[in-house]
N, C-alpha and C. Protein backbone atom coordinates (compact mmCIF):
# COMPACT_ATOMS: atom_id res chain seq x y z
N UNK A 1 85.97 121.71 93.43
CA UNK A 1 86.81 121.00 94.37
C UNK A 1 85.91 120.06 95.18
N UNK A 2 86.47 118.93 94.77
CA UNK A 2 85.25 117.89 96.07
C UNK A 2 85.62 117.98 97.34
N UNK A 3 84.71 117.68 98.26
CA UNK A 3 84.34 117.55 99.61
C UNK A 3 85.55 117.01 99.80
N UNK A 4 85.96 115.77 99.71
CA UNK A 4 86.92 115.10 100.72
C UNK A 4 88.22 115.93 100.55
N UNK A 5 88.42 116.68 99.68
CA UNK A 5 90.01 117.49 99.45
C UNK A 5 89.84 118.94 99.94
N UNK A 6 88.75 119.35 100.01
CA UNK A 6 88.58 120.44 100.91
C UNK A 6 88.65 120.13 102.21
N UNK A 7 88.04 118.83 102.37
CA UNK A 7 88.33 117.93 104.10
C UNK A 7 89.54 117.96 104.28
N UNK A 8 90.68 117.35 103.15
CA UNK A 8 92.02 117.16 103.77
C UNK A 8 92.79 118.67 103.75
N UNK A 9 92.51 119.85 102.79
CA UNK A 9 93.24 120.81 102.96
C UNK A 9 93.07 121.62 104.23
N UNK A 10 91.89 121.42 104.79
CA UNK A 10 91.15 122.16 106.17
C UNK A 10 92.00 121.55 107.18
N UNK A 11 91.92 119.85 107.33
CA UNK A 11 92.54 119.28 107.90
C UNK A 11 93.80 119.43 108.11
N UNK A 12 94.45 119.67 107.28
CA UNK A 12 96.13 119.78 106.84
C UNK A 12 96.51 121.44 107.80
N UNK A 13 95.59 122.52 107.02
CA UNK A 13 95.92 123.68 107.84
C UNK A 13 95.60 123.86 109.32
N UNK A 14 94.56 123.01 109.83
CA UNK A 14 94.39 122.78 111.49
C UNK A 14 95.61 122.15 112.01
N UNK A 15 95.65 121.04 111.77
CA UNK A 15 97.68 120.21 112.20
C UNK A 15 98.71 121.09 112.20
N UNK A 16 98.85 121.50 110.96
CA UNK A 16 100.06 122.91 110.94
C UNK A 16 99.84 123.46 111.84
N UNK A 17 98.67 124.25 111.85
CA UNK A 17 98.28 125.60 112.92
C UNK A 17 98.31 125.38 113.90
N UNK A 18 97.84 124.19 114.64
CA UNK A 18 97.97 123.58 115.67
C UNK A 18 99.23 123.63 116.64
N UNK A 19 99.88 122.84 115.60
CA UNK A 19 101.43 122.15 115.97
C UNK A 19 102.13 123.84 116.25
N UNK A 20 102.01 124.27 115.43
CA UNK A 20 102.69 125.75 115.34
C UNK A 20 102.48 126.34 116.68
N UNK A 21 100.79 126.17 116.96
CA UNK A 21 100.35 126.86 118.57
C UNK A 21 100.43 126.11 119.67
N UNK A 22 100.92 125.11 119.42
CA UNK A 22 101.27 123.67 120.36
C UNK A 22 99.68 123.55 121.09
N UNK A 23 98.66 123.60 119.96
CA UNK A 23 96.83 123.28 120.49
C UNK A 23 97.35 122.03 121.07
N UNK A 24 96.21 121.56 122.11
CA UNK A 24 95.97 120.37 122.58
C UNK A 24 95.64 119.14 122.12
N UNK A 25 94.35 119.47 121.58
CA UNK A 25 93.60 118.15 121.04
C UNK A 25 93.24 118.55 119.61
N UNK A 26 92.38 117.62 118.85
CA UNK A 26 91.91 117.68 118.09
C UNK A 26 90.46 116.82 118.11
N UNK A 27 89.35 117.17 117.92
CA UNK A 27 88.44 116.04 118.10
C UNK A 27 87.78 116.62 116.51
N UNK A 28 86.81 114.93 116.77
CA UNK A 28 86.80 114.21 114.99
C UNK A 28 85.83 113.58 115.46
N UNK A 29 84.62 113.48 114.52
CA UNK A 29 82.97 113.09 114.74
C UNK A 29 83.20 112.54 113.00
N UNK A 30 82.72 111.14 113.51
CA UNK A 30 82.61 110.06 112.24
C UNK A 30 81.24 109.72 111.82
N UNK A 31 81.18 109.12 110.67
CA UNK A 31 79.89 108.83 110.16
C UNK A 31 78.95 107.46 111.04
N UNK A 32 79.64 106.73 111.12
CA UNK A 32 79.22 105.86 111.76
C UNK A 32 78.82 106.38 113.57
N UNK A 33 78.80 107.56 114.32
CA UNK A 33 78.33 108.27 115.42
C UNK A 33 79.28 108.21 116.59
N UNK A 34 80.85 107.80 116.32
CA UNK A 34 81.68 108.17 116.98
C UNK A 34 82.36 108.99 117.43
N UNK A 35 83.27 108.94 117.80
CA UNK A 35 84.29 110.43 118.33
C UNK A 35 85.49 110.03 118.22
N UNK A 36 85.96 110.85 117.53
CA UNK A 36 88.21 110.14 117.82
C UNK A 36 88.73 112.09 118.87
N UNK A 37 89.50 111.70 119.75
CA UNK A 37 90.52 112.72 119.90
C UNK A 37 91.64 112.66 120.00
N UNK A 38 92.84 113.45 119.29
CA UNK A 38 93.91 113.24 119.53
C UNK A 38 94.55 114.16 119.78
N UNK A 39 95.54 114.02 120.86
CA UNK A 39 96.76 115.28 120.94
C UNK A 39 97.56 115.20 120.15
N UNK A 40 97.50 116.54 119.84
CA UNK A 40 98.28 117.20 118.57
C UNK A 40 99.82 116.88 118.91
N UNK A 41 100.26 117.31 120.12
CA UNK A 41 101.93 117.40 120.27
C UNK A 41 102.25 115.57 120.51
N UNK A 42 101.37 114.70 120.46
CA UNK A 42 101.95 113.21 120.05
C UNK A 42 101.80 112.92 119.05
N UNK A 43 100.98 113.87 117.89
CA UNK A 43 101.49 113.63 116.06
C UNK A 43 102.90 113.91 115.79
N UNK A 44 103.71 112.89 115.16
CA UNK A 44 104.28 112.43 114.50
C UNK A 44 104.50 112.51 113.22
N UNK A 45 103.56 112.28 112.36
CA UNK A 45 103.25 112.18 110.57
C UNK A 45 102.10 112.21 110.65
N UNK A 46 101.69 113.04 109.94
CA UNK A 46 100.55 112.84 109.00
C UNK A 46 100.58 112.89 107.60
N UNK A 47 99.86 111.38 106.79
CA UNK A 47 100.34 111.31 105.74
C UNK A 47 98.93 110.81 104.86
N UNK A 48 98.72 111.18 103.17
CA UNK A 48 97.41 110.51 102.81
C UNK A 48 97.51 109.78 101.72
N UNK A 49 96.67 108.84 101.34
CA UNK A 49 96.84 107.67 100.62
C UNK A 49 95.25 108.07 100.37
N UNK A 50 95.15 108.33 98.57
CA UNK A 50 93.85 108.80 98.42
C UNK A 50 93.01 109.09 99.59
N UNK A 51 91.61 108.52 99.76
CA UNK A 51 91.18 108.97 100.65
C UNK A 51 91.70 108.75 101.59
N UNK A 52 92.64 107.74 102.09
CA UNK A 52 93.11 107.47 103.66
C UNK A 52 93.67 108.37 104.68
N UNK A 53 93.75 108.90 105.53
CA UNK A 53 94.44 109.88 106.51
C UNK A 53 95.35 108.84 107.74
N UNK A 54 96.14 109.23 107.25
CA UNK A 54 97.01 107.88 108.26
C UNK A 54 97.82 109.29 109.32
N UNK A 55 97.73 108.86 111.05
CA UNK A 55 98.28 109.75 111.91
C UNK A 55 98.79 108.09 112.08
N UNK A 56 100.34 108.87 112.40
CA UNK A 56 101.66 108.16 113.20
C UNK A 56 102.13 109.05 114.17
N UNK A 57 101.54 108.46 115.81
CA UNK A 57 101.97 109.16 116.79
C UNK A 57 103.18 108.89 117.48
N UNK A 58 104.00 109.76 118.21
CA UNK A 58 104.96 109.60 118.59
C UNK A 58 105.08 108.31 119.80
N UNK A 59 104.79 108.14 120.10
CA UNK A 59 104.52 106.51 121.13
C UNK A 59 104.61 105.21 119.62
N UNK A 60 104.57 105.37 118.35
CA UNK A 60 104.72 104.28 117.49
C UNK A 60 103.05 103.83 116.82
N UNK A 61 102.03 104.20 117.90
CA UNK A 61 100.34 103.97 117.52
C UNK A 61 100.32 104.92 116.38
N UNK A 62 99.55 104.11 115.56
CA UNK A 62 99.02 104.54 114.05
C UNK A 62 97.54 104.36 113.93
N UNK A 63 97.15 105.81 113.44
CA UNK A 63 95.33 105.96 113.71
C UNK A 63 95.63 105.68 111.63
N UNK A 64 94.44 105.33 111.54
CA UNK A 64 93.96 105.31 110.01
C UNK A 64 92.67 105.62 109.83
N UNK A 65 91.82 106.02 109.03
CA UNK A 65 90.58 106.10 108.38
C UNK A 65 90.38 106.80 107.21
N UNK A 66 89.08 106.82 106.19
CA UNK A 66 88.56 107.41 105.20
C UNK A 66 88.26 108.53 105.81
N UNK A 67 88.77 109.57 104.63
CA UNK A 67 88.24 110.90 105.23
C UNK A 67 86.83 111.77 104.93
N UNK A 68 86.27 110.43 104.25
CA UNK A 68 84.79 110.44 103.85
C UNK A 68 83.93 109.79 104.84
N UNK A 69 84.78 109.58 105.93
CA UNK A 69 83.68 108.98 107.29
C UNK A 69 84.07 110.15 108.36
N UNK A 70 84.65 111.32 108.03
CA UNK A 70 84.89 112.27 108.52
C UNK A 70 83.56 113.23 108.95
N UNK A 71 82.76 113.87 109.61
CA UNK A 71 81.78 114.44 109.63
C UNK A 71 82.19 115.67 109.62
N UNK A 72 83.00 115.83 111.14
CA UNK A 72 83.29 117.32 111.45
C UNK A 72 84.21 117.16 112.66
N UNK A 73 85.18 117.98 112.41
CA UNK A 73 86.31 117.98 113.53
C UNK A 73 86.86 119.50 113.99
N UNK A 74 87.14 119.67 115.25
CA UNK A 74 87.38 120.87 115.17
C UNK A 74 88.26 120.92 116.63
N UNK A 75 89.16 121.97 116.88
CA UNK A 75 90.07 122.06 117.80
C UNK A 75 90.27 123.01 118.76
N UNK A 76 91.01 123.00 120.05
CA UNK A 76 90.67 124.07 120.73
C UNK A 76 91.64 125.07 120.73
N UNK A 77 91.90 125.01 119.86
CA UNK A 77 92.84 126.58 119.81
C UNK A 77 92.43 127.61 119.16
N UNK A 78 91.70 129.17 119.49
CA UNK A 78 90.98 129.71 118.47
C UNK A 78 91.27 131.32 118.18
N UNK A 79 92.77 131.49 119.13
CA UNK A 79 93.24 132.89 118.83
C UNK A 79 94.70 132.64 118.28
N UNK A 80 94.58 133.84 117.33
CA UNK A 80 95.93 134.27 116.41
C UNK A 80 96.16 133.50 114.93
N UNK A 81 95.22 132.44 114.93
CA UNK A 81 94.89 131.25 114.04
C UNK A 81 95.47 132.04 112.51
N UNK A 82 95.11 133.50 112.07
CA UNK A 82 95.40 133.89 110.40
C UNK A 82 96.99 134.29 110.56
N UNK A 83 97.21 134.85 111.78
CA UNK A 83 98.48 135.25 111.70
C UNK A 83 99.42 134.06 111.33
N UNK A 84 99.11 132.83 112.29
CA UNK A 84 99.67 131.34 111.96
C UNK A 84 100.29 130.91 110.72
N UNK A 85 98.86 130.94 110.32
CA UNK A 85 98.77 130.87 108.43
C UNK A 85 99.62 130.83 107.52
N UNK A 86 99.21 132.45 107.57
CA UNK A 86 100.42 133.39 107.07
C UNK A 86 101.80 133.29 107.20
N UNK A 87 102.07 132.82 108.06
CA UNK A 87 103.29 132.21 108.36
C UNK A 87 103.74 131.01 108.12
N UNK A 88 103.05 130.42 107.93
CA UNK A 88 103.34 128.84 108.09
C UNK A 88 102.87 128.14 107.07
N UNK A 89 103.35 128.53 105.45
CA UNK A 89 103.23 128.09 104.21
C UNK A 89 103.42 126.62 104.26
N UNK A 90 104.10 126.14 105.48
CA UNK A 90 104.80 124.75 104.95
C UNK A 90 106.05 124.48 104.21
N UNK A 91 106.09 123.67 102.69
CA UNK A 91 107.38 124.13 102.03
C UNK A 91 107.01 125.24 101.55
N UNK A 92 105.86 125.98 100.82
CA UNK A 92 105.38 126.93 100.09
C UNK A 92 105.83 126.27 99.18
N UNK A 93 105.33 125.45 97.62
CA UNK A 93 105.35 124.51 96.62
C UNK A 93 104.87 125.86 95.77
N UNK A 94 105.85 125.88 94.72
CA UNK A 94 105.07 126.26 93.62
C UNK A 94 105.65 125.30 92.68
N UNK A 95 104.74 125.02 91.74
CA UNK A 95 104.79 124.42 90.45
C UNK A 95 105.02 125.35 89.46
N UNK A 96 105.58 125.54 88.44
CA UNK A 96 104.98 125.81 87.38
C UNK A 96 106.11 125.56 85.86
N UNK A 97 105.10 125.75 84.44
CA UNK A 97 104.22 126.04 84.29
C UNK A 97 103.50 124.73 84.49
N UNK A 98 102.26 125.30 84.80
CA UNK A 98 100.88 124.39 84.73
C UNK A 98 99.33 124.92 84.09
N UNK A 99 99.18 124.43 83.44
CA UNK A 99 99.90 122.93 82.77
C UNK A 99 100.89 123.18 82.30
N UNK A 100 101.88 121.66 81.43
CA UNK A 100 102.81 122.00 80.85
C UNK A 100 102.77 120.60 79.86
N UNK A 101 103.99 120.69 79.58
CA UNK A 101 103.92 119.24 78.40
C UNK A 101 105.21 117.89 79.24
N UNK A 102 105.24 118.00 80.45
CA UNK A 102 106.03 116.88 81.18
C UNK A 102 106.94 117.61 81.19
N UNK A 103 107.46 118.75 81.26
CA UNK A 103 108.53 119.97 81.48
C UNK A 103 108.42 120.82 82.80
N UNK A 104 108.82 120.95 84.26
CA UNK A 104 108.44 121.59 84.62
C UNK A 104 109.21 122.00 86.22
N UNK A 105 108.79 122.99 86.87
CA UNK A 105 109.86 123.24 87.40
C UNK A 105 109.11 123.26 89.41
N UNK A 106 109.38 122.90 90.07
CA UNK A 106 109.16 123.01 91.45
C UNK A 106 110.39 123.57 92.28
N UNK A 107 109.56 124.72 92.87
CA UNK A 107 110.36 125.89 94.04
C UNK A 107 109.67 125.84 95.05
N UNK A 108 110.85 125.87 96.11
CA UNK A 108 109.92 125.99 97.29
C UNK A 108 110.71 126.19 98.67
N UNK A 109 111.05 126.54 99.45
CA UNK A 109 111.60 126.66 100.90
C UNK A 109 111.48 126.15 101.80
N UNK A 110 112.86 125.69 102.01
CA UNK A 110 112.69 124.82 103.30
C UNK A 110 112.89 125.36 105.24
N UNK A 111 112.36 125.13 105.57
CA UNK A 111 112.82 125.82 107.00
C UNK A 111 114.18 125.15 107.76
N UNK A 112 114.43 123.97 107.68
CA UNK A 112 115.68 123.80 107.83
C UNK A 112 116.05 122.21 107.02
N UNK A 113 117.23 122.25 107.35
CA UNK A 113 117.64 121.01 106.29
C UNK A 113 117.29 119.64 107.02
N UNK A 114 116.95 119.44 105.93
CA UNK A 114 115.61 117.89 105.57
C UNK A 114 115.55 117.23 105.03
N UNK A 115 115.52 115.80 105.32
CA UNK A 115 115.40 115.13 103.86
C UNK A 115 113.94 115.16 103.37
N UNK A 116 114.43 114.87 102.00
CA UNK A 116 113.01 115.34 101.58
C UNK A 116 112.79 114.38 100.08
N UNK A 117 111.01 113.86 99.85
CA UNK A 117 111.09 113.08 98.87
C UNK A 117 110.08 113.57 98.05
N UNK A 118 110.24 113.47 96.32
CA UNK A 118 109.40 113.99 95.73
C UNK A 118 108.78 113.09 94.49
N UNK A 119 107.66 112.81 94.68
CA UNK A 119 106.94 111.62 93.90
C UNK A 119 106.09 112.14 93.22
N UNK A 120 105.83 111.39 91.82
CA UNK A 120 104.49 112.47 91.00
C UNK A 120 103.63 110.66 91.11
N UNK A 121 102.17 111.06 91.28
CA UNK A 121 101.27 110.37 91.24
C UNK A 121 99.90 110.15 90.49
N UNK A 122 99.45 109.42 89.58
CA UNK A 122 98.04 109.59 89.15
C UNK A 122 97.08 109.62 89.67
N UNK A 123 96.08 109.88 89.01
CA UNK A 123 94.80 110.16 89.68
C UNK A 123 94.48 109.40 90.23
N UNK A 124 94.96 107.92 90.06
CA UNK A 124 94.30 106.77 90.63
C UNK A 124 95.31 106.26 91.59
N UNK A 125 96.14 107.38 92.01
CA UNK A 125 96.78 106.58 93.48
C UNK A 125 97.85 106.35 93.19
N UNK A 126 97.90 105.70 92.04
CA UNK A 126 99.43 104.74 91.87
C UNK A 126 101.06 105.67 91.52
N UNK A 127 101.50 105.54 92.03
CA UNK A 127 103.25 105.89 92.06
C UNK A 127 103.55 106.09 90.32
N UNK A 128 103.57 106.87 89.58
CA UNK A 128 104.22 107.09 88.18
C UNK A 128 105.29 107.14 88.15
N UNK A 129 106.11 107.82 89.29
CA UNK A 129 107.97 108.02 89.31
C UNK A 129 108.33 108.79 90.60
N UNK A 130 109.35 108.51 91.26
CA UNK A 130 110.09 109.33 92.48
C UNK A 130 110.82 110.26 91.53
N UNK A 131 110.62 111.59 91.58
CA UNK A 131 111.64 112.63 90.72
C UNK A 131 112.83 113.17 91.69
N UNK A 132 112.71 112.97 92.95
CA UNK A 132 113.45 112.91 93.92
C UNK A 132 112.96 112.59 95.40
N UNK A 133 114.95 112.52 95.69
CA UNK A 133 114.74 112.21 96.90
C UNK A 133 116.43 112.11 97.25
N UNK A 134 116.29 112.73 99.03
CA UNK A 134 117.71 113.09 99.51
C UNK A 134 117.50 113.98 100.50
N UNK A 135 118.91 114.61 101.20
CA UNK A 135 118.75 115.31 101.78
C UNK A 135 119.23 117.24 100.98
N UNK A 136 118.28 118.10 101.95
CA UNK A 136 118.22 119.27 101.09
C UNK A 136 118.54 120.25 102.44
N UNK A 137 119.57 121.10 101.94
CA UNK A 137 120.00 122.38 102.81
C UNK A 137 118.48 123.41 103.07
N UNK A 138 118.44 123.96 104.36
CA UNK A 138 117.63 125.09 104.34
C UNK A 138 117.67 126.13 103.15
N UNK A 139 116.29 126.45 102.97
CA UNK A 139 115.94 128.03 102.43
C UNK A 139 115.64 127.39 100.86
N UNK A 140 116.21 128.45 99.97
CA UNK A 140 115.30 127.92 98.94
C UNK A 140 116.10 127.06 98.18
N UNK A 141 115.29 126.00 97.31
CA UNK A 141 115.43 124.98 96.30
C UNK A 141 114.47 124.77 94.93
N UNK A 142 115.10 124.32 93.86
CA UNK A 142 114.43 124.19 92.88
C UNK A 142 114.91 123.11 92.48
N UNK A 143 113.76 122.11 91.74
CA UNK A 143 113.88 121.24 91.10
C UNK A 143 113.46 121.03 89.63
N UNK A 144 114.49 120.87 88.62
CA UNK A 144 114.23 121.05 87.57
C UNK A 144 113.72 119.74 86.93
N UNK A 145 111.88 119.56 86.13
CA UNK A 145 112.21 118.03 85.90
C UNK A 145 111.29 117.87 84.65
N UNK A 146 111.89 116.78 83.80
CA UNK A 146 111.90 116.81 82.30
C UNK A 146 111.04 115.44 82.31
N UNK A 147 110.11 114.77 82.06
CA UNK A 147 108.97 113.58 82.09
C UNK A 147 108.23 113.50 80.08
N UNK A 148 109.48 113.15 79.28
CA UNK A 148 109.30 113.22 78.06
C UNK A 148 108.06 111.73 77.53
N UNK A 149 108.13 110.83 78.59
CA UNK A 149 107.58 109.60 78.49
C UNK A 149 106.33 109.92 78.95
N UNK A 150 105.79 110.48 79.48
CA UNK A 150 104.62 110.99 80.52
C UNK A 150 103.43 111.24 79.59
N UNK A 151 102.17 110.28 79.99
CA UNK A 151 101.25 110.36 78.87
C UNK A 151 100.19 111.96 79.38
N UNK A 152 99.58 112.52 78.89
CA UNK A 152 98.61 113.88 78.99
C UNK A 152 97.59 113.40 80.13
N UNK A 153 97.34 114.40 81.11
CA UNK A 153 96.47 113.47 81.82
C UNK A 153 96.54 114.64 83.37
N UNK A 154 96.07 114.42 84.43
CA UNK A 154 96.28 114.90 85.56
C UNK A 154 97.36 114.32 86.42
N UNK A 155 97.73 114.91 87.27
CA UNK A 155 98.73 113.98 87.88
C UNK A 155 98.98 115.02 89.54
N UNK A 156 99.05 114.25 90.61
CA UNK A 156 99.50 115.18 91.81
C UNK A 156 101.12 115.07 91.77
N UNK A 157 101.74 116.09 92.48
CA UNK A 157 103.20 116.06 92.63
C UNK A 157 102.97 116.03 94.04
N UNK A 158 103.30 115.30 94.68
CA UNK A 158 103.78 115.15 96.11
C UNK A 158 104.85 115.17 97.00
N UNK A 159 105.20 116.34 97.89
CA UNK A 159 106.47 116.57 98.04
C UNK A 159 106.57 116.17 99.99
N UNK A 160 107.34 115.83 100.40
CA UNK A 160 107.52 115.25 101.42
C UNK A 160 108.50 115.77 102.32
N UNK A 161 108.79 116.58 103.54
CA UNK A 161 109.80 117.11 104.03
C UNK A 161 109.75 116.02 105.57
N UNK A 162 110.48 115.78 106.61
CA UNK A 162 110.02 116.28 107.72
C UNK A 162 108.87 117.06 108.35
N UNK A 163 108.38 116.90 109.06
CA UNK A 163 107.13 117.29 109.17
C UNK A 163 105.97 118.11 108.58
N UNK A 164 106.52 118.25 107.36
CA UNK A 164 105.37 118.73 106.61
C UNK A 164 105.15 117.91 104.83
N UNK A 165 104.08 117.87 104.09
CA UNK A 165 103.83 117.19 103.16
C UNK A 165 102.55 118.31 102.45
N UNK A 166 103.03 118.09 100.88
CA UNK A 166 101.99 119.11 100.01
C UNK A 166 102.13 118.51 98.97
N UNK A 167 100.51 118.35 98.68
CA UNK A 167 100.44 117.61 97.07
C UNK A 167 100.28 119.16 96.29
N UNK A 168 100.45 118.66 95.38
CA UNK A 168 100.32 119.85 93.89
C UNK A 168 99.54 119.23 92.84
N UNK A 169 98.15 119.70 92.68
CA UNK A 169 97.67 119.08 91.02
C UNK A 169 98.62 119.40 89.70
N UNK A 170 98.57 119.14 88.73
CA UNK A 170 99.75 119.15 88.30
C UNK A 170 99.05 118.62 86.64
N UNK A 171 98.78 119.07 85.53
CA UNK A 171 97.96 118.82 84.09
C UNK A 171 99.40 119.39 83.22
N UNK A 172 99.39 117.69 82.40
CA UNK A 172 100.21 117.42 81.34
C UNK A 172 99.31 117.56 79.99
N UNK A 173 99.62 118.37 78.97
CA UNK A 173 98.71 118.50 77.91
C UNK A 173 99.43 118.50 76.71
């Protein structure tokens, strides 16, 4: 697993955990010898574009950067943090099977009803197909989806709710 996706999954579970514990800040030490901080309860979206980490705060200001100019960030909230966790799957995404042959099935739970969008993407960023998108009742959902055109290869599934977002690697063989 490379560095920068262990950066964004670390990243991803601090925001959740955060938001969940209503933490304060977040501070972020860049390569170039800066500092960013932001309060957590004026995130809005957080959303990623390969390496990009784009925060959309609630005031309309939009932070951007590489998350390879990321050094080290860390937050002040530091009790109850596994219990959080544990709780706070997000949608909880499962894929499977994976791999598969462009056949395949996504489950997952929603905490309340959401619209919600679901895009599969290549390795290289680019948009392959929206497999959905709409609005979805609480609790659980499955999406059944058939990609007979779909060449062998890696691919993320990216699923999009209201405040939460989870890619899925995802190998067509």
């Amino acid at each position: 697993m490379g560095k920068s996706l262990i950066k964004i999954i670390v990243f991803i579970v601090v925001i959740l955990t955060s938001l969940a514990m209503k933490a304060q800040n977040v501070y972020f030490s860049y390569t170039d010898s800066t500092n960013g901080t932001y309060s957590l309860n004026d995130v809005r979206r957080m959303t990623f574009n390969n390496n990009l980490m784009n925060l959309e705060m609630n005031d309309g200001t939009n932070y951007q950067w590489n998350i390879n100019n990321v050094v080290s960030f860390r937050y002040n909230e530091v009790t109850g943090i596994g219990e959080v966790i544990k709780g706070l799957n997000g949608l909880d995404v499962k894929l499977f099977p994976n791999p598969n042959s462009g056949s395949f099935q996504l489950a997952y739970k929603l905490p309340k009803e959401t619209h919600i969008e679901v895009s599969l993407y290549s390795t290289d960023g680019k948009l392959v197909k929206t497999l959905y998108t709409g609005q979805q009742n609480l609790g659980e959902q499955k999406i059944n989806v058939i990609l007979s055109e779909i060449p062998k290869g890696i691919y993320t599934c990216y699923i999009e709710a209201e405040g939460f977002s989870v890619n899925k690697k995802m190998i067509v063989n």
